[in-house]
C-alpha atoms as a PDB file:
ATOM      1  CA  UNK A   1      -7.673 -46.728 -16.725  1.00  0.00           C
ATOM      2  CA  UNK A   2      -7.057 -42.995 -16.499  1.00  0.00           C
ATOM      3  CA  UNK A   3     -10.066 -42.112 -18.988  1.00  0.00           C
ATOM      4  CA  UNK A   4     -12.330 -43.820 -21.276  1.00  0.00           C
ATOM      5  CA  UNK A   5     -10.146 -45.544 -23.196  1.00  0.00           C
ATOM      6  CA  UNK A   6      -6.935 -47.703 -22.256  1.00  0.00           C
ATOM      7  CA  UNK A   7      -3.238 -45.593 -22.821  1.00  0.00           C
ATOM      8  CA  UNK A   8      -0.181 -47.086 -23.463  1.00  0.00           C
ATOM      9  CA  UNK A   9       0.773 -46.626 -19.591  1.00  0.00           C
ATOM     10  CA  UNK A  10      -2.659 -48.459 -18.651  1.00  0.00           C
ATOM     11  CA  UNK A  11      -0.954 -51.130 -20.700  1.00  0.00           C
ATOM     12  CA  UNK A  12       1.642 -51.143 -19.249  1.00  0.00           C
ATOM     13  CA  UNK A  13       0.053 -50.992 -15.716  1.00  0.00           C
ATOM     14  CA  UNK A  14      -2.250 -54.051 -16.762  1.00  0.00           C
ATOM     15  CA  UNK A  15       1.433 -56.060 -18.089  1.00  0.00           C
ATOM     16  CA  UNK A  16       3.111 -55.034 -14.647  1.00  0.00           C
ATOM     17  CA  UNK A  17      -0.034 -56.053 -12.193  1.00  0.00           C
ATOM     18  CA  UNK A  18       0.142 -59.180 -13.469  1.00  0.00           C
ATOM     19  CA  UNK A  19       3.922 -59.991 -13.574  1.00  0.00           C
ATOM     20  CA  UNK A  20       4.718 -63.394 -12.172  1.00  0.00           C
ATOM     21  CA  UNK A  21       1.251 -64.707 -12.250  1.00  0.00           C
ATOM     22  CA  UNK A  22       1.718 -67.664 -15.092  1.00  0.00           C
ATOM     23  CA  UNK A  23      -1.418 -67.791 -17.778  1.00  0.00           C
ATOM     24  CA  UNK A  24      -1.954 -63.520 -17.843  1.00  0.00           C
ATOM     25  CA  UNK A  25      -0.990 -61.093 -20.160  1.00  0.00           C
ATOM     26  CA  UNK A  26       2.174 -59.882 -17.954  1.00  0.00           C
ATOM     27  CA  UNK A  27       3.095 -63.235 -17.039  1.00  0.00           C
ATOM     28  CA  UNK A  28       3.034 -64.925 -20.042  1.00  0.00           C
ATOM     29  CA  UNK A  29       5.311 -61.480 -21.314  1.00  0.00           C
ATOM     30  CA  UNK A  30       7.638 -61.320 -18.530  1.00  0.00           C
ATOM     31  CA  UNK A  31       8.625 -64.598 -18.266  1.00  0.00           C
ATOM     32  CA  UNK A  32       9.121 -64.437 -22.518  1.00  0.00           C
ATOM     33  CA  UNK A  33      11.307 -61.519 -21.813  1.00  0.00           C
ATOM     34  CA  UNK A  34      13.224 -63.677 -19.278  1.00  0.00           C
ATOM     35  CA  UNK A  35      16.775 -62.192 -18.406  1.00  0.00           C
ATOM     36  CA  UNK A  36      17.050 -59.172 -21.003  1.00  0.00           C
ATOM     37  CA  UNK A  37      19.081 -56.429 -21.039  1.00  0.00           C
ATOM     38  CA  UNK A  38      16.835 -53.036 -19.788  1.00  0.00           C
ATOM     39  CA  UNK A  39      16.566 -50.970 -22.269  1.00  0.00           C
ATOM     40  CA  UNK A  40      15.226 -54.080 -24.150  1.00  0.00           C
ATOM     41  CA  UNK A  41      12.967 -55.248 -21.905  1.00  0.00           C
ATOM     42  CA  UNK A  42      11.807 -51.097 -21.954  1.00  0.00           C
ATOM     43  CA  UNK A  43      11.175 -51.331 -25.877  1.00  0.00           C
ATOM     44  CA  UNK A  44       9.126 -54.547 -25.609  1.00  0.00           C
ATOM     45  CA  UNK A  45       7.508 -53.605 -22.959  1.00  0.00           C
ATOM     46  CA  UNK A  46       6.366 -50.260 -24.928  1.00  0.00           C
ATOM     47  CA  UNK A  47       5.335 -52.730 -28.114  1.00  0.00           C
ATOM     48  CA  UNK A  48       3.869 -55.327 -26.138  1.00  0.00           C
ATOM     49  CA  UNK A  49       1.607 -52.165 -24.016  1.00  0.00           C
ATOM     50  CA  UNK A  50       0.514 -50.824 -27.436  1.00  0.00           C
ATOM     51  CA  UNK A  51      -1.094 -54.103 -27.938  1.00  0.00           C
ATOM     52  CA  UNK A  52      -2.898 -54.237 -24.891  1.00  0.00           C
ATOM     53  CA  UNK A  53      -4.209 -50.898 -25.163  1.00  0.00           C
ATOM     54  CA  UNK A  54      -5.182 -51.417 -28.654  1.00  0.00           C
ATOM     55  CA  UNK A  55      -6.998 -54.412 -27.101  1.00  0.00           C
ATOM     56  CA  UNK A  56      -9.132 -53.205 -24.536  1.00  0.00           C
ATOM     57  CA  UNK A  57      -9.850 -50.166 -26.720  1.00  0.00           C
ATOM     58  CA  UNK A  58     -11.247 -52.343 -29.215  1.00  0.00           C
ATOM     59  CA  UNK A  59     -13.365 -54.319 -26.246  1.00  0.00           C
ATOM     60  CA  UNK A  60     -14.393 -51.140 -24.867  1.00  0.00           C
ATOM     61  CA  UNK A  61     -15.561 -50.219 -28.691  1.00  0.00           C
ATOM     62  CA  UNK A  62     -17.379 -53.367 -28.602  1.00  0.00           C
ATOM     63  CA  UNK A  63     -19.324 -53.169 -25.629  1.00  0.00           C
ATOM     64  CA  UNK A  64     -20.657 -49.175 -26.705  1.00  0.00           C
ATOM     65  CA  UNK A  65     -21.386 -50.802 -30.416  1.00  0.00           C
ATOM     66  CA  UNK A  66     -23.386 -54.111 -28.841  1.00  0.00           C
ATOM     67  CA  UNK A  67     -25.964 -51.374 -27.302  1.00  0.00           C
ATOM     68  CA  UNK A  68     -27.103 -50.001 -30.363  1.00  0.00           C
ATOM     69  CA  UNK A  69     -27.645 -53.011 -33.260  1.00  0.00           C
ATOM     70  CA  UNK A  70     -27.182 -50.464 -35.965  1.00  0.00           C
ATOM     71  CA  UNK A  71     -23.394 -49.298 -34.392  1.00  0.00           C
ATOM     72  CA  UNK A  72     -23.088 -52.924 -33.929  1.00  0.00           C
ATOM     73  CA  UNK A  73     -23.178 -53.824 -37.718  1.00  0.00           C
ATOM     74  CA  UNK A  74     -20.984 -51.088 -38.459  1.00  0.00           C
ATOM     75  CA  UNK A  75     -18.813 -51.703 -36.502  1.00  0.00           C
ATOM     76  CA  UNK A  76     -18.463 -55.594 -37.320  1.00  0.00           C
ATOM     77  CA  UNK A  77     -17.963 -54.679 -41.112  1.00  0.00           C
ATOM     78  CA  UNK A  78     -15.311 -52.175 -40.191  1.00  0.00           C
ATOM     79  CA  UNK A  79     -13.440 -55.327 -38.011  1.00  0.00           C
ATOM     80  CA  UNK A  80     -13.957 -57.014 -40.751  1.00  0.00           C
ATOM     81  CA  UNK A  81     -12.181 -54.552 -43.534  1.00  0.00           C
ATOM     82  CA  UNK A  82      -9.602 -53.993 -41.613  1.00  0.00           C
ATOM     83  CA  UNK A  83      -9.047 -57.709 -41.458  1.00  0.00           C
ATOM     84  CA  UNK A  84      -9.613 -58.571 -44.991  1.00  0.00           C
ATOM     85  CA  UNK A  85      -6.577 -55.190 -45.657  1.00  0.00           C
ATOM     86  CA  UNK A  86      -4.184 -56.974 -43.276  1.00  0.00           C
ATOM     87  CA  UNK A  87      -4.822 -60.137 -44.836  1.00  0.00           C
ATOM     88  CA  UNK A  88      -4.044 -58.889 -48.158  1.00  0.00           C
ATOM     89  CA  UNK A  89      -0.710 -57.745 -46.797  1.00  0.00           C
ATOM     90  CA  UNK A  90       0.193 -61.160 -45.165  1.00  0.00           C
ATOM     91  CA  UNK A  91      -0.947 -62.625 -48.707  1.00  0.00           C
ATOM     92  CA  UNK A  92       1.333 -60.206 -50.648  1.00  0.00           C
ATOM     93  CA  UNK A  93       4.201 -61.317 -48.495  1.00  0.00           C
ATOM     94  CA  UNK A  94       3.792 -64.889 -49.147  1.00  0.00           C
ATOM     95  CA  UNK A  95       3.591 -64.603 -52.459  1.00  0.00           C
ATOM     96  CA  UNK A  96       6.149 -62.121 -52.734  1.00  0.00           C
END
């Protein structure tokens, strides 16, 4: 990673290591994103990096939070508001 926390680019770098090898991240993408046309494959690519990132940022969130119990708690009730706002959504859409 080029600092403490994972970019877009270390996303990508994580997706690209791991091209062709079936049951990781990049494999599992690359071989969903098959044949398509380049400046496709560039956008999902982007999308799909964002995720990562946002992944191990969260894990490297995780790991500073499990130090301290009181950061810990915090930080589990804050995982778990954001959940319960993006279930809402999902809920709104169902019913909607």
């Amino acid at each position: 990673m080029s600092n403490e926390y994972c970019t877009v680019e270390d996303g990508k770098e994580i997706l690209r290591k791991d091209k062709g090898n079936p049951g990781t991240m990049g494999g599992i993408f690359y071989a969903l994103a098959g044949n398509s046309a380049p400046e496709v494959l560039e956008r999902l690519e982007e999308h799909f990096a964002t995720m990562v990132a946002a992944g191990q940022n969260v894990i490297i969130e995780m790991q500073k939070a499990d130090k301290n119990p009181e950061k810990r708690r915090a930080f589990m009730k804050e995982l778990i508001n954001i959940s319960n706002k993006k279930k809402s959504i999902f809920d709104e859409e169902e019913d909607g």
